[in-house]
ModelCIF file with pLDDT and N, C-alpha, C, O atoms, coordinates in Angstrom:
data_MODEL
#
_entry.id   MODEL 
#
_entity.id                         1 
_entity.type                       polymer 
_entity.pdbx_number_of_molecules   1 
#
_entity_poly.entity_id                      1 
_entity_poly.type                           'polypeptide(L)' 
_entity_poly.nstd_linkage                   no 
_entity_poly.nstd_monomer                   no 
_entity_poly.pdbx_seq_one_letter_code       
;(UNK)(UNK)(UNK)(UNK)(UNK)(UNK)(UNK)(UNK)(UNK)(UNK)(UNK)(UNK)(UNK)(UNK)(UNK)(UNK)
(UNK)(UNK)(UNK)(UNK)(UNK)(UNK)(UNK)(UNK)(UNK)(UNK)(UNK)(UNK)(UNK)(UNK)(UNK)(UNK)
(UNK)(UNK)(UNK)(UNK)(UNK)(UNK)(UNK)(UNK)
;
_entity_poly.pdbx_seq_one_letter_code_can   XXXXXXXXXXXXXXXXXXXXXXXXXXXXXXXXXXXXXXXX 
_entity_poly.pdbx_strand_id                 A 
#
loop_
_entity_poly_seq.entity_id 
_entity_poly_seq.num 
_entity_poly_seq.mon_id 
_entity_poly_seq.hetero 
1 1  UNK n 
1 2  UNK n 
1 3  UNK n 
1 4  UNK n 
1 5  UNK n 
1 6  UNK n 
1 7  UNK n 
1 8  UNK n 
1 9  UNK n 
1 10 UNK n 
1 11 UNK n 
1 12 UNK n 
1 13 UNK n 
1 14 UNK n 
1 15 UNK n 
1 16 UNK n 
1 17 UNK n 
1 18 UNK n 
1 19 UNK n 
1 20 UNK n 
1 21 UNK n 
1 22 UNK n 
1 23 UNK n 
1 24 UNK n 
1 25 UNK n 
1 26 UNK n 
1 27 UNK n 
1 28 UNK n 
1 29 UNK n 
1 30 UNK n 
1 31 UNK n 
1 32 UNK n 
1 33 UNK n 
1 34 UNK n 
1 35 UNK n 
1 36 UNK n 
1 37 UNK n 
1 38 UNK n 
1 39 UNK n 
1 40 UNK n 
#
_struct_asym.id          A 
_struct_asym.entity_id   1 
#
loop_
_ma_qa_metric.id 
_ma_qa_metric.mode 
_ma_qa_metric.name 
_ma_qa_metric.software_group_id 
_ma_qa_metric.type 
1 global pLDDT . pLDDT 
2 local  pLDDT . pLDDT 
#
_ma_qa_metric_global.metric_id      1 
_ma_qa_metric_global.metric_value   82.05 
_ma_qa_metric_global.model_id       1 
_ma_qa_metric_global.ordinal_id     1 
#
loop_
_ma_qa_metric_local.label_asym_id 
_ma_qa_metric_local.label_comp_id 
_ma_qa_metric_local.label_seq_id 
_ma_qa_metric_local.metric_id 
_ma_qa_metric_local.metric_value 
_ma_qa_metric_local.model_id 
_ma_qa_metric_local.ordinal_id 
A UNK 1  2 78.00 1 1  
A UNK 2  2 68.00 1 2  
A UNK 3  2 59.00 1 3  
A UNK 4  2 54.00 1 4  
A UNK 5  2 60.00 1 5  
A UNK 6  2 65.00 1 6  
A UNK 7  2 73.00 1 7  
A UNK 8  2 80.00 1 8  
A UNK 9  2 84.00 1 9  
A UNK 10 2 83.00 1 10 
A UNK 11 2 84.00 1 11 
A UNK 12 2 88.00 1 12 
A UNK 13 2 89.00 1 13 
A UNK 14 2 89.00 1 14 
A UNK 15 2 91.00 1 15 
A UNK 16 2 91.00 1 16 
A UNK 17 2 90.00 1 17 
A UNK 18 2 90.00 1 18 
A UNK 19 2 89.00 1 19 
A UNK 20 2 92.00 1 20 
A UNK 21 2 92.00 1 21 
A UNK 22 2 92.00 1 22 
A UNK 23 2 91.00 1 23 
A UNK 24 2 90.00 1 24 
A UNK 25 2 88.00 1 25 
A UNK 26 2 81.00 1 26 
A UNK 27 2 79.00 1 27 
A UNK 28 2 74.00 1 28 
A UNK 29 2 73.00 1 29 
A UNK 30 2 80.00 1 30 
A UNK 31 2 82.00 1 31 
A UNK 32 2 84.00 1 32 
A UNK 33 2 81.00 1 33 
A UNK 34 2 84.00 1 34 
A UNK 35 2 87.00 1 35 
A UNK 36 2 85.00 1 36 
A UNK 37 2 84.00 1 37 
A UNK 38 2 87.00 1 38 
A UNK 39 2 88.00 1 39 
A UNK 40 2 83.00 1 40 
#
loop_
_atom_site.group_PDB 
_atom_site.id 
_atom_site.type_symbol 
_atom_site.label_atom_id 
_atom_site.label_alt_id 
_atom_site.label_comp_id 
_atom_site.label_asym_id 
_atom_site.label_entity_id 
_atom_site.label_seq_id 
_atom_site.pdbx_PDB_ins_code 
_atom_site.Cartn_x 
_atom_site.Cartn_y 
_atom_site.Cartn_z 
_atom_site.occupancy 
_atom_site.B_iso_or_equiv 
_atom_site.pdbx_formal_charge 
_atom_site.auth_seq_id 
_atom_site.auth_comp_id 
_atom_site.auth_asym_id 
_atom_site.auth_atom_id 
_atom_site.pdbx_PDB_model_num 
ATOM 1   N N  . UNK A 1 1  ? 6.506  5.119  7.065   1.00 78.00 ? 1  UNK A N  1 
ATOM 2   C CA . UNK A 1 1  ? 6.073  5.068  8.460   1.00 78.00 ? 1  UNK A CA 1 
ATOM 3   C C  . UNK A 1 1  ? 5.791  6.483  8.933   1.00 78.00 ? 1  UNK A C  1 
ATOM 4   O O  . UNK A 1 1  ? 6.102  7.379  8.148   1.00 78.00 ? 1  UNK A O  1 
ATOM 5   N N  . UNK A 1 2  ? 5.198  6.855  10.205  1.00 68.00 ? 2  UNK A N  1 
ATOM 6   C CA . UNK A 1 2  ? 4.544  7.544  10.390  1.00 68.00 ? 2  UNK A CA 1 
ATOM 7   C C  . UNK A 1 2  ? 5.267  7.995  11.061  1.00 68.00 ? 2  UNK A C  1 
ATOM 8   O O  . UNK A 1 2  ? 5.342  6.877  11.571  1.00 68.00 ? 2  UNK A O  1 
ATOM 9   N N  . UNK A 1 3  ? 6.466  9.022  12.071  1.00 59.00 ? 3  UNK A N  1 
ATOM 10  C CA . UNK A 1 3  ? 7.388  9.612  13.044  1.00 59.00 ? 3  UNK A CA 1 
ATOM 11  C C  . UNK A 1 3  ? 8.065  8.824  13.006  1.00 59.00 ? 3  UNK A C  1 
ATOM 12  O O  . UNK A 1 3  ? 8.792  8.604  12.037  1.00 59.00 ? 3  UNK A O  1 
ATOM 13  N N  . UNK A 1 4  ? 8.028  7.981  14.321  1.00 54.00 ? 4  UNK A N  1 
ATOM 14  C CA . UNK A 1 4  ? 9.244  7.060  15.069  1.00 54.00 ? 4  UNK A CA 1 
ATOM 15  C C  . UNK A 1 4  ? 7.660  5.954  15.111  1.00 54.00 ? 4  UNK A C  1 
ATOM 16  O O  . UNK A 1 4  ? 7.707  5.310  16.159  1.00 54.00 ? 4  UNK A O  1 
ATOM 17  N N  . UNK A 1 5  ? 6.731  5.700  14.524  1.00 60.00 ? 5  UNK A N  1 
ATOM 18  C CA . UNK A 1 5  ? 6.020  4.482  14.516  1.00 60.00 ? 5  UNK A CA 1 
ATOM 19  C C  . UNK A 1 5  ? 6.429  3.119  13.955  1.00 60.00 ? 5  UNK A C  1 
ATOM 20  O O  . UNK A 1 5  ? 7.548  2.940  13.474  1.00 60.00 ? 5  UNK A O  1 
ATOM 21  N N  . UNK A 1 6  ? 5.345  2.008  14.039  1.00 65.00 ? 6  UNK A N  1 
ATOM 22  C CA . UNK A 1 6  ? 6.104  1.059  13.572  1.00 65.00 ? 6  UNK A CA 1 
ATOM 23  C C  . UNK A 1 6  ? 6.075  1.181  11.890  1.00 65.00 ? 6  UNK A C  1 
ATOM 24  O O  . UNK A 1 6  ? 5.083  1.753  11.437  1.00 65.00 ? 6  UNK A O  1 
ATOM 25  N N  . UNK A 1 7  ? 7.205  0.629  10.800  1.00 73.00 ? 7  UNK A N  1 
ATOM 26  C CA . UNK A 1 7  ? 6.665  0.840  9.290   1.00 73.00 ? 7  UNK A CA 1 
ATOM 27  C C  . UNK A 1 7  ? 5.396  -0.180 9.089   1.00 73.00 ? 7  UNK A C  1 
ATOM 28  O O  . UNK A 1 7  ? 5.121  -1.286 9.554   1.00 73.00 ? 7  UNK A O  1 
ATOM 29  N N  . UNK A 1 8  ? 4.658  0.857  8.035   1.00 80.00 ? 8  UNK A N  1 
ATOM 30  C CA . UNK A 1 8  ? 3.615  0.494  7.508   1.00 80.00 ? 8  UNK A CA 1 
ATOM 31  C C  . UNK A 1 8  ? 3.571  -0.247 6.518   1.00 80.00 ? 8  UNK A C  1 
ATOM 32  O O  . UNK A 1 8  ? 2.784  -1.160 6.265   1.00 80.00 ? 8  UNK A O  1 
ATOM 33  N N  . UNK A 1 9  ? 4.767  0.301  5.718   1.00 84.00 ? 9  UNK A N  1 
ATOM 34  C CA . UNK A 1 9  ? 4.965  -0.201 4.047   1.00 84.00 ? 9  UNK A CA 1 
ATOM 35  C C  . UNK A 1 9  ? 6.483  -0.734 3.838   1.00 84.00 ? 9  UNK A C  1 
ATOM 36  O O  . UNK A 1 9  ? 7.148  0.077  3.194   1.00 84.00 ? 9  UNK A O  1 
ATOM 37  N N  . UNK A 1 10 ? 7.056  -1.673 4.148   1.00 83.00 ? 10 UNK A N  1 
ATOM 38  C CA . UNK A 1 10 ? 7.749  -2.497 4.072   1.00 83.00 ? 10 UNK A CA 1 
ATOM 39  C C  . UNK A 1 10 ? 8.328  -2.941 2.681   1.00 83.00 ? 10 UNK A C  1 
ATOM 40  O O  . UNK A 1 10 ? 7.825  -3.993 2.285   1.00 83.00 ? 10 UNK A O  1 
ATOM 41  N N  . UNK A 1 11 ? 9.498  -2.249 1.639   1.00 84.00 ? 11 UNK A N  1 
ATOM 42  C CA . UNK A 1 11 ? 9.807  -2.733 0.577   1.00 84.00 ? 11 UNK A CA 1 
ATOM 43  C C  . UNK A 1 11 ? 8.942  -3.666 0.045   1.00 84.00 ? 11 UNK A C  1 
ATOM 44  O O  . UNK A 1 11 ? 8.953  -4.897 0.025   1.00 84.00 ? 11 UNK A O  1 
ATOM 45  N N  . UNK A 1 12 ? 7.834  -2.428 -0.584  1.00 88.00 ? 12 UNK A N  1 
ATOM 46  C CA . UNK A 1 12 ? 6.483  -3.071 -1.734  1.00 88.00 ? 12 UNK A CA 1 
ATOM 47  C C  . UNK A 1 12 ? 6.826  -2.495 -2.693  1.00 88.00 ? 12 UNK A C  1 
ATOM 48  O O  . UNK A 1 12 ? 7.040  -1.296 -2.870  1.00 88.00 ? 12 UNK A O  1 
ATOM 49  N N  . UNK A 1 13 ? 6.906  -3.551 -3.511  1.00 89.00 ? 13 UNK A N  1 
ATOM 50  C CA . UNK A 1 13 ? 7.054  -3.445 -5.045  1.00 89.00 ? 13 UNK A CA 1 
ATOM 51  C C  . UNK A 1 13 ? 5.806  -4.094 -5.289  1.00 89.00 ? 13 UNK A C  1 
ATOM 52  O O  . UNK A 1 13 ? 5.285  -5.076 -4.760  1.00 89.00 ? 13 UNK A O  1 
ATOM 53  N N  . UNK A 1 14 ? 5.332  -3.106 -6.474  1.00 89.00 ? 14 UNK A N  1 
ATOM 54  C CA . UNK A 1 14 ? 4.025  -3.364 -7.522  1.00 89.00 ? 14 UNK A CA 1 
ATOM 55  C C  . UNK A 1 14 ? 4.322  -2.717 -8.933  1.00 89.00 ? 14 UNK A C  1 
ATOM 56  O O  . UNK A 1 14 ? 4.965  -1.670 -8.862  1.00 89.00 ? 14 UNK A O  1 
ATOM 57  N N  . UNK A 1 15 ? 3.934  -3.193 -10.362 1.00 91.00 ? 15 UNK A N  1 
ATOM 58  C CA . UNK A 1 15 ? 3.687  -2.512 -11.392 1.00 91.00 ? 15 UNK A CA 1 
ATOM 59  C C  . UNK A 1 15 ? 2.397  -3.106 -11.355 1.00 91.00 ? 15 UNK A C  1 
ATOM 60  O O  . UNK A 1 15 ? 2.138  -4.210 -10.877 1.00 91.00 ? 15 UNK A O  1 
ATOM 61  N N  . UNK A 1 16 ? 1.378  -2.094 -12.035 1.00 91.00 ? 16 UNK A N  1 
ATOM 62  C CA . UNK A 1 16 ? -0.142 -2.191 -12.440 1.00 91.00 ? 16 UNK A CA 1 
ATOM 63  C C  . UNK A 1 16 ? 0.400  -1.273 -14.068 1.00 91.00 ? 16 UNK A C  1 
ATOM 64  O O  . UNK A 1 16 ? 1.036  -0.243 -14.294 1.00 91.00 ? 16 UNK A O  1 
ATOM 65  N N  . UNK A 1 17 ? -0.277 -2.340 -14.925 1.00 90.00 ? 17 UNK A N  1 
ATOM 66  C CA . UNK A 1 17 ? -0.168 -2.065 -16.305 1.00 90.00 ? 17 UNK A CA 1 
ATOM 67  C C  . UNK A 1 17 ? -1.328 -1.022 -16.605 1.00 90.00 ? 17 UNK A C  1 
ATOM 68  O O  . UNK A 1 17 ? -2.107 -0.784 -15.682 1.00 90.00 ? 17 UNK A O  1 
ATOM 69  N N  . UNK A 1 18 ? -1.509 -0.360 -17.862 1.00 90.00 ? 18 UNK A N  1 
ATOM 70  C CA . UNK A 1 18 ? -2.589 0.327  -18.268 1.00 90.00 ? 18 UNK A CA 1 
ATOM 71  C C  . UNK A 1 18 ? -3.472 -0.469 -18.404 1.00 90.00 ? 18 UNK A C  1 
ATOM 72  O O  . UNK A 1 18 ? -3.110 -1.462 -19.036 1.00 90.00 ? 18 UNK A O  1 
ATOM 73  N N  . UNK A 1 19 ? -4.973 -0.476 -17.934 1.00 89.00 ? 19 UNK A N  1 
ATOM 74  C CA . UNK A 1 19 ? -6.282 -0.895 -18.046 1.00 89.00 ? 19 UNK A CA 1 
ATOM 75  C C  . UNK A 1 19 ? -6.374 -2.350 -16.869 1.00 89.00 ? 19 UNK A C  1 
ATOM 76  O O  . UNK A 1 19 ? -7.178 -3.277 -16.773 1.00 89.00 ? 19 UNK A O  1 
ATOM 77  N N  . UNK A 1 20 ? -5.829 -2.187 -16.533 1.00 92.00 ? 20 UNK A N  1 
ATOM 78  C CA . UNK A 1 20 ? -5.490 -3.511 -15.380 1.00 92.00 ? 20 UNK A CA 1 
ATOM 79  C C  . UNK A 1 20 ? -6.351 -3.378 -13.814 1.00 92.00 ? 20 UNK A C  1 
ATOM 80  O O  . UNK A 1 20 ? -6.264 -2.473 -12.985 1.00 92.00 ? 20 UNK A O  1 
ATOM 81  N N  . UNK A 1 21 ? -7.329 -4.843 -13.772 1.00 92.00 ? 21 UNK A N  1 
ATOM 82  C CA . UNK A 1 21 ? -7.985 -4.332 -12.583 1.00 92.00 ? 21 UNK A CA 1 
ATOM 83  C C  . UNK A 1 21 ? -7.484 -4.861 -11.120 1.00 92.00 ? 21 UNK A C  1 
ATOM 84  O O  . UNK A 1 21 ? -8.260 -5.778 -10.850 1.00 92.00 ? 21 UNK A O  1 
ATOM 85  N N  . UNK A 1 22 ? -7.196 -4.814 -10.789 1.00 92.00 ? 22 UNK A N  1 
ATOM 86  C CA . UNK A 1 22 ? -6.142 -5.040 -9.090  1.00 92.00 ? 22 UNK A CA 1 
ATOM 87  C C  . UNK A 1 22 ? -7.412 -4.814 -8.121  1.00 92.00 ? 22 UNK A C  1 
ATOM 88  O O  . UNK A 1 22 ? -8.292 -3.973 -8.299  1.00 92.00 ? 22 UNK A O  1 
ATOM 89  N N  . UNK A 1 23 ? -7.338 -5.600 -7.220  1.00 91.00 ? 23 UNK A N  1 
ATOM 90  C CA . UNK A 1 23 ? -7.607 -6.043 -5.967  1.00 91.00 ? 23 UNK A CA 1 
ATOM 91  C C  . UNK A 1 23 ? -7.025 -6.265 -4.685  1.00 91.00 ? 23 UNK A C  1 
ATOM 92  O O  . UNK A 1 23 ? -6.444 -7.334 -4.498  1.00 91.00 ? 23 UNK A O  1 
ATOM 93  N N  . UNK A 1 24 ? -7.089 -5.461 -3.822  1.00 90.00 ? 24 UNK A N  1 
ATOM 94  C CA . UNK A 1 24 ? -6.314 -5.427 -2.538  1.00 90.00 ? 24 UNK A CA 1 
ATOM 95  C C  . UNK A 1 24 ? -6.803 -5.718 -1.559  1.00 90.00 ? 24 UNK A C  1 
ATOM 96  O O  . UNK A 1 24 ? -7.885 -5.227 -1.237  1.00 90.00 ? 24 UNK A O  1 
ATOM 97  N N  . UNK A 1 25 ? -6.279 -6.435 -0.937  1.00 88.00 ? 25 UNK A N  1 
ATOM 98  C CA . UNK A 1 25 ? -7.361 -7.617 0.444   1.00 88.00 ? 25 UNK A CA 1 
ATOM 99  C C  . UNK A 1 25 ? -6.408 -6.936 1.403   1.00 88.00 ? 25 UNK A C  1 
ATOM 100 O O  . UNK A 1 25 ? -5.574 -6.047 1.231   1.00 88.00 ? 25 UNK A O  1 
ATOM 101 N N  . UNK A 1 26 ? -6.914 -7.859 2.827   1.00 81.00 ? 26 UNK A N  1 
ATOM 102 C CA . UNK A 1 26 ? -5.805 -7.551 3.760   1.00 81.00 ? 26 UNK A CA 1 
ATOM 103 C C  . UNK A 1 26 ? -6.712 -7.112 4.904   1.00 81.00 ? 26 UNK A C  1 
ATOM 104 O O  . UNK A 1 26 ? -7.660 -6.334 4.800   1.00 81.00 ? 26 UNK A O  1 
ATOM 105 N N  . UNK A 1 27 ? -6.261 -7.759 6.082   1.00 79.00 ? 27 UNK A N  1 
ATOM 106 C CA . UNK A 1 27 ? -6.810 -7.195 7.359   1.00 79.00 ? 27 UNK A CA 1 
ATOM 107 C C  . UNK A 1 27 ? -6.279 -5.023 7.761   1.00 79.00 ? 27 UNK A C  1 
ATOM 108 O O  . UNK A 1 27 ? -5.352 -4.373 7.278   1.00 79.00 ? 27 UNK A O  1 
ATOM 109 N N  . UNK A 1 28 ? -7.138 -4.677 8.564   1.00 74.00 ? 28 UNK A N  1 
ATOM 110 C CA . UNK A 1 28 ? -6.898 -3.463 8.559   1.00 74.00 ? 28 UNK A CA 1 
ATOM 111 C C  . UNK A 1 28 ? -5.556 -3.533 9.233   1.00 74.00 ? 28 UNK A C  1 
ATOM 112 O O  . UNK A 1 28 ? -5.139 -4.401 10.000  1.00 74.00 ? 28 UNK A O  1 
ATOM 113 N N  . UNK A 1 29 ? -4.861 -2.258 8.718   1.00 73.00 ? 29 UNK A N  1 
ATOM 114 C CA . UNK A 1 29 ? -3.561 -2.001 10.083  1.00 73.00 ? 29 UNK A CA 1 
ATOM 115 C C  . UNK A 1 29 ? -2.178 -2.902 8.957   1.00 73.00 ? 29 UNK A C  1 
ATOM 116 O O  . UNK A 1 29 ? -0.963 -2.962 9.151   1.00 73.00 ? 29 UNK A O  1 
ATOM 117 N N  . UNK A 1 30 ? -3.009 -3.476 7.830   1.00 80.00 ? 30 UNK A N  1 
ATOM 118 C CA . UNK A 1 30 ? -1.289 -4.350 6.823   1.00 80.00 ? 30 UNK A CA 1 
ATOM 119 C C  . UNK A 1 30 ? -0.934 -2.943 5.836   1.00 80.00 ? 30 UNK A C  1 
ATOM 120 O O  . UNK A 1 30 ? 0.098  -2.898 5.166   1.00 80.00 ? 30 UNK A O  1 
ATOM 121 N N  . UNK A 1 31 ? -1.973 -1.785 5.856   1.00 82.00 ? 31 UNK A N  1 
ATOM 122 C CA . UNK A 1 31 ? -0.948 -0.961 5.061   1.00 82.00 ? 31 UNK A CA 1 
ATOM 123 C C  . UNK A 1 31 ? -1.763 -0.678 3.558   1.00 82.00 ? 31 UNK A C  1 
ATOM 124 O O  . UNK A 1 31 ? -1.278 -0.042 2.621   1.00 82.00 ? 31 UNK A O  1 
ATOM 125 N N  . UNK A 1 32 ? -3.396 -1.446 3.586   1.00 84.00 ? 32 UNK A N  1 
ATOM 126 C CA . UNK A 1 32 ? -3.870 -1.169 2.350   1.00 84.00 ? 32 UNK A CA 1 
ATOM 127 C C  . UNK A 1 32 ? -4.132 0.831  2.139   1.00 84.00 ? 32 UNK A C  1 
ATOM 128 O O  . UNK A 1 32 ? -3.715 1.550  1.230   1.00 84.00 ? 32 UNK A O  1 
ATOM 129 N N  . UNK A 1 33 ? -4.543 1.017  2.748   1.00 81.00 ? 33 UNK A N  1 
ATOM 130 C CA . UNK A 1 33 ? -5.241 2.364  2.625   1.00 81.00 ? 33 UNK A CA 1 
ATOM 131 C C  . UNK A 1 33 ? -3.361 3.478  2.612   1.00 81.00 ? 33 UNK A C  1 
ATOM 132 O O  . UNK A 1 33 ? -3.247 4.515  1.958   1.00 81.00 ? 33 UNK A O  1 
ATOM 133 N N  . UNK A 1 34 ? -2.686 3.129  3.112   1.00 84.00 ? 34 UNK A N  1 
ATOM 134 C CA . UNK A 1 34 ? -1.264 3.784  2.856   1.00 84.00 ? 34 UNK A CA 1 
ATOM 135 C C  . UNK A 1 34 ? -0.615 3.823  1.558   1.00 84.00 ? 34 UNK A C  1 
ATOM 136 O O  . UNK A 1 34 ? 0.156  4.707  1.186   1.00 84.00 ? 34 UNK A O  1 
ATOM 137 N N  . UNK A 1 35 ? -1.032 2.659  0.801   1.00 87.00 ? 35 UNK A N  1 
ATOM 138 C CA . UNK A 1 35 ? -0.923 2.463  -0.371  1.00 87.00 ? 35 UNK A CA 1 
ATOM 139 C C  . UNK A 1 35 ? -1.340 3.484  -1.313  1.00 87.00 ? 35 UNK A C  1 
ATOM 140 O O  . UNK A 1 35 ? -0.656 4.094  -2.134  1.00 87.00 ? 35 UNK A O  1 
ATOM 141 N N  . UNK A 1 36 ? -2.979 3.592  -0.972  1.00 85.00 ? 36 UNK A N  1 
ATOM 142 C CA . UNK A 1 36 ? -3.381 4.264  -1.855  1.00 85.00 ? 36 UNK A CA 1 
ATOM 143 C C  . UNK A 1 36 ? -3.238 6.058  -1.501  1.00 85.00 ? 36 UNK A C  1 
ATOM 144 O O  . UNK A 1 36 ? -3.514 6.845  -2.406  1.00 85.00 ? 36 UNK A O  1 
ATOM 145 N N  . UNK A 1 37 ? -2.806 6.562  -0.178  1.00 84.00 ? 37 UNK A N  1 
ATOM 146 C CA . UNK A 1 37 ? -2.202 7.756  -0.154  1.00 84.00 ? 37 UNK A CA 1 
ATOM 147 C C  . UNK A 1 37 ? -1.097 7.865  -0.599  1.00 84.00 ? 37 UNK A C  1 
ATOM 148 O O  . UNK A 1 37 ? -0.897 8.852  -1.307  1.00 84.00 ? 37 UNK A O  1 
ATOM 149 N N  . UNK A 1 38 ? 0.166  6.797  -0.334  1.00 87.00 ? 38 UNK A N  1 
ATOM 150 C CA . UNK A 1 38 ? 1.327  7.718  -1.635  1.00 87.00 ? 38 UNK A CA 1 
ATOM 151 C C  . UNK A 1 38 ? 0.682  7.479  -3.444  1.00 87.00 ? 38 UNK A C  1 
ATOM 152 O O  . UNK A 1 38 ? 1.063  8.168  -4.390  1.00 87.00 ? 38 UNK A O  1 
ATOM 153 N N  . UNK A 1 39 ? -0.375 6.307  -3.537  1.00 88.00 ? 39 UNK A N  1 
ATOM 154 C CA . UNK A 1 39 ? -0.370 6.660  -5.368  1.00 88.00 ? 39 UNK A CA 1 
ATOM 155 C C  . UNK A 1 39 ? -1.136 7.766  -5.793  1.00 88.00 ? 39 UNK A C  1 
ATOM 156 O O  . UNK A 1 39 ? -1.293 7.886  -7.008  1.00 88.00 ? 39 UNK A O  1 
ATOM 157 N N  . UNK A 1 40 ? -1.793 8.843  -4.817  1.00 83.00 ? 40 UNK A N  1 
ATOM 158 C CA . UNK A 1 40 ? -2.105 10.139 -4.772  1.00 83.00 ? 40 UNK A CA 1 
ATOM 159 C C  . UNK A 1 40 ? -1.597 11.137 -4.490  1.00 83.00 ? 40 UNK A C  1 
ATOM 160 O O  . UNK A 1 40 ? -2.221 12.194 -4.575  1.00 83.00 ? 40 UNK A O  1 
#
């Protein structure tokens, strides 16, 4: 979460195997794009 905001990322667990293609849906504001700043 972001300061004192509401959490974004809520005890998510994922493994993605080597060569594995994943797809992430989701209305804006559920936390997709947060995702991909901590796997960077």
């Amino acid at each position: 979460q972001y300061h004192a905001e509401t959490q974004l990322i809520d005890d998510f667990h994922l493994h993605i195997g080597p060569g594995e293609k994943i797809a992430i849906l989701g209305p804006s504001g559920a936390g997709k794009s947060t995702v991909l700043k901590l796997l960077q």
